[in-house]
Protein backbone atom coordinates (compact mmCIF):
# COMPACT_ATOMS: atom_id res chain seq x y z
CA UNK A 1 0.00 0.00 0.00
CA UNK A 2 2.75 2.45 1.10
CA UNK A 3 4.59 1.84 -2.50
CA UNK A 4 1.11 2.95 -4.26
CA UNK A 5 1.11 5.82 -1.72
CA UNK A 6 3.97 7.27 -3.26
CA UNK A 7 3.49 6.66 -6.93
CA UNK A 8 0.48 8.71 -6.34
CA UNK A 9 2.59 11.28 -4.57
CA UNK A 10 5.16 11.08 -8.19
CA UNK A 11 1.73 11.00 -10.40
CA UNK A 12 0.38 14.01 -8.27
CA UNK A 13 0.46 17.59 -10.68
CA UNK A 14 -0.20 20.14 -7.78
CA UNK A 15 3.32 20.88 -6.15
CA UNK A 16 1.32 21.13 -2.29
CA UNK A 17 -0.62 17.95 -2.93
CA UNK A 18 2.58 16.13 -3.98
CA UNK A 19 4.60 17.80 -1.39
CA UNK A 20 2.21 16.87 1.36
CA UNK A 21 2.22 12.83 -0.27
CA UNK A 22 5.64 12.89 -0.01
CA UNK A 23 6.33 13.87 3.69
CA UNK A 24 3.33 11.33 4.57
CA UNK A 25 4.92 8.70 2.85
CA UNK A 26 8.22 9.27 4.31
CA UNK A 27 6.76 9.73 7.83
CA UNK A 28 4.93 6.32 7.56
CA UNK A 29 8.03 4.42 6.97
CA UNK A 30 9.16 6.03 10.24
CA UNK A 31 5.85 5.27 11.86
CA UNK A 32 6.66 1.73 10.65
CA UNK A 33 10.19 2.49 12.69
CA UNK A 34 8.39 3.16 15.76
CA UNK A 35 6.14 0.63 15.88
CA UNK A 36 8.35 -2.18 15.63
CA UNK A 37 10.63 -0.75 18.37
CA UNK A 38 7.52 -0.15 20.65
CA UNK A 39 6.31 -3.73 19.31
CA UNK A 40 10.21 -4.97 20.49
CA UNK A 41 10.14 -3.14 23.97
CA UNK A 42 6.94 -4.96 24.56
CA UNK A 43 8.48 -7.98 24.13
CA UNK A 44 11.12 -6.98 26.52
CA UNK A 45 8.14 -5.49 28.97
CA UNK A 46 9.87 -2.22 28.57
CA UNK A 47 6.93 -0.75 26.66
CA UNK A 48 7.19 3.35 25.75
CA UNK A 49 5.21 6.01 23.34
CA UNK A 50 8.17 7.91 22.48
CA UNK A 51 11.08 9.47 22.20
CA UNK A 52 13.39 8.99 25.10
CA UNK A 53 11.55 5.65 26.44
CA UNK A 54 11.48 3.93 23.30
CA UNK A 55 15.30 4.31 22.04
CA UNK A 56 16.37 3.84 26.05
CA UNK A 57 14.69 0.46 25.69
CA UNK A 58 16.63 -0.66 22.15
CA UNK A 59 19.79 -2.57 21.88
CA UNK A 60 22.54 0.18 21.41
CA UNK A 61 22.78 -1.08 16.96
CA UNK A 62 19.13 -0.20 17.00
CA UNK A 63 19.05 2.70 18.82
CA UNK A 64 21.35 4.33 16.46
CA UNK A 65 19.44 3.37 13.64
CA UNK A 66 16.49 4.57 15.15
CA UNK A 67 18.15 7.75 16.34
CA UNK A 68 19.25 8.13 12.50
CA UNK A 69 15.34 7.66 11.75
CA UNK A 70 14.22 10.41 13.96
CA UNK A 71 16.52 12.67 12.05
CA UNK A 72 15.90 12.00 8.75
CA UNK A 73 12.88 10.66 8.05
CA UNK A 74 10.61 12.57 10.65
CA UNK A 75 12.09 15.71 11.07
CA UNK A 76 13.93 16.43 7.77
CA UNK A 77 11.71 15.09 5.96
CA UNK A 78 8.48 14.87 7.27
CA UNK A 79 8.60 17.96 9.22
CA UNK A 80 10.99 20.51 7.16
CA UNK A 81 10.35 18.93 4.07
CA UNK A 82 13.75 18.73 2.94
CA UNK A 83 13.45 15.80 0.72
CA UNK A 84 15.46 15.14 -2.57
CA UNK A 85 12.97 17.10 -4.93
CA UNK A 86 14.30 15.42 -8.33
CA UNK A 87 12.34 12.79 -9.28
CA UNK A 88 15.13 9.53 -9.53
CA UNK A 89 16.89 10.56 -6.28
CA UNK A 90 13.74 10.64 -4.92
CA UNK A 91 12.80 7.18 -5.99
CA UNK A 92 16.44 5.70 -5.38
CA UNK A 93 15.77 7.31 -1.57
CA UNK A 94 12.66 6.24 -0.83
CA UNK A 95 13.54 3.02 -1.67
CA UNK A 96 16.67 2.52 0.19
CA UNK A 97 14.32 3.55 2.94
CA UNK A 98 11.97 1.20 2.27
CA UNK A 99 14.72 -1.74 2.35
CA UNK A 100 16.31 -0.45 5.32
CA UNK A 101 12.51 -0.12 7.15
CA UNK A 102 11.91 -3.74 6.34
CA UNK A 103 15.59 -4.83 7.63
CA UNK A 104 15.15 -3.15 10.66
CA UNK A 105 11.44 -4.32 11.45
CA UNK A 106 12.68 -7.88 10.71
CA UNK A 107 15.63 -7.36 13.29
CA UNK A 108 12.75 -6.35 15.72
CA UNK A 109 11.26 -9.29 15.31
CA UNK A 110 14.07 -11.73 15.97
């Protein structure tokens, strides 16, 4: 669903609607992200939200990962909307995202 989300977002004409696809479809991959490491602290009954509780609870390799997720994904990207705005780096970036969102949920799961 999330890779039809943002072919819509590259099909979209109007510069805010596609803008606003974008940033959604970034910030769901880190929503993805957080959910697994909620899902993993859970499993550890170390449950948190956010923020501070959830990356306290990680394994140190995930909780720079996670930390790196924060960064990019929600804030520069989600937030300040500072995206790659060409169309193939945006593709080649979303979907190293998308790999590395599926590595680390599968890690989570382990």
């Amino acid at each position: 669903m999330l890779k039809k989300y943002f072919q819509l977002a590259l099909q979209t004409e109007n510069k805010y609607d596609k803008d606003t696809l974008i940033r959604d479809a970034f910030n769901c991959l880190f929503q993805a992200y957080r959910l697994a490491s909620i899902y993993l602290g859970l499993r550890r009954e170390e449950a948190g939200r956010w923020g501070k509780e959830i990356r306290r609870n990680l394994p140190s390799n995930l909780r720079r990962e996670f930390e790196e997720v924060i960064k990019t994904l929600h804030i520069e990207y989600y937030y300040n909307g500072n995206y790659p705005r060409e169309n193939k780096e945006l593709k080649r970036t979303f979907k190293q995202w998308l790999k590395k969102t599926e590595e680390y949920i599968s890690k989570t799961n382990k």
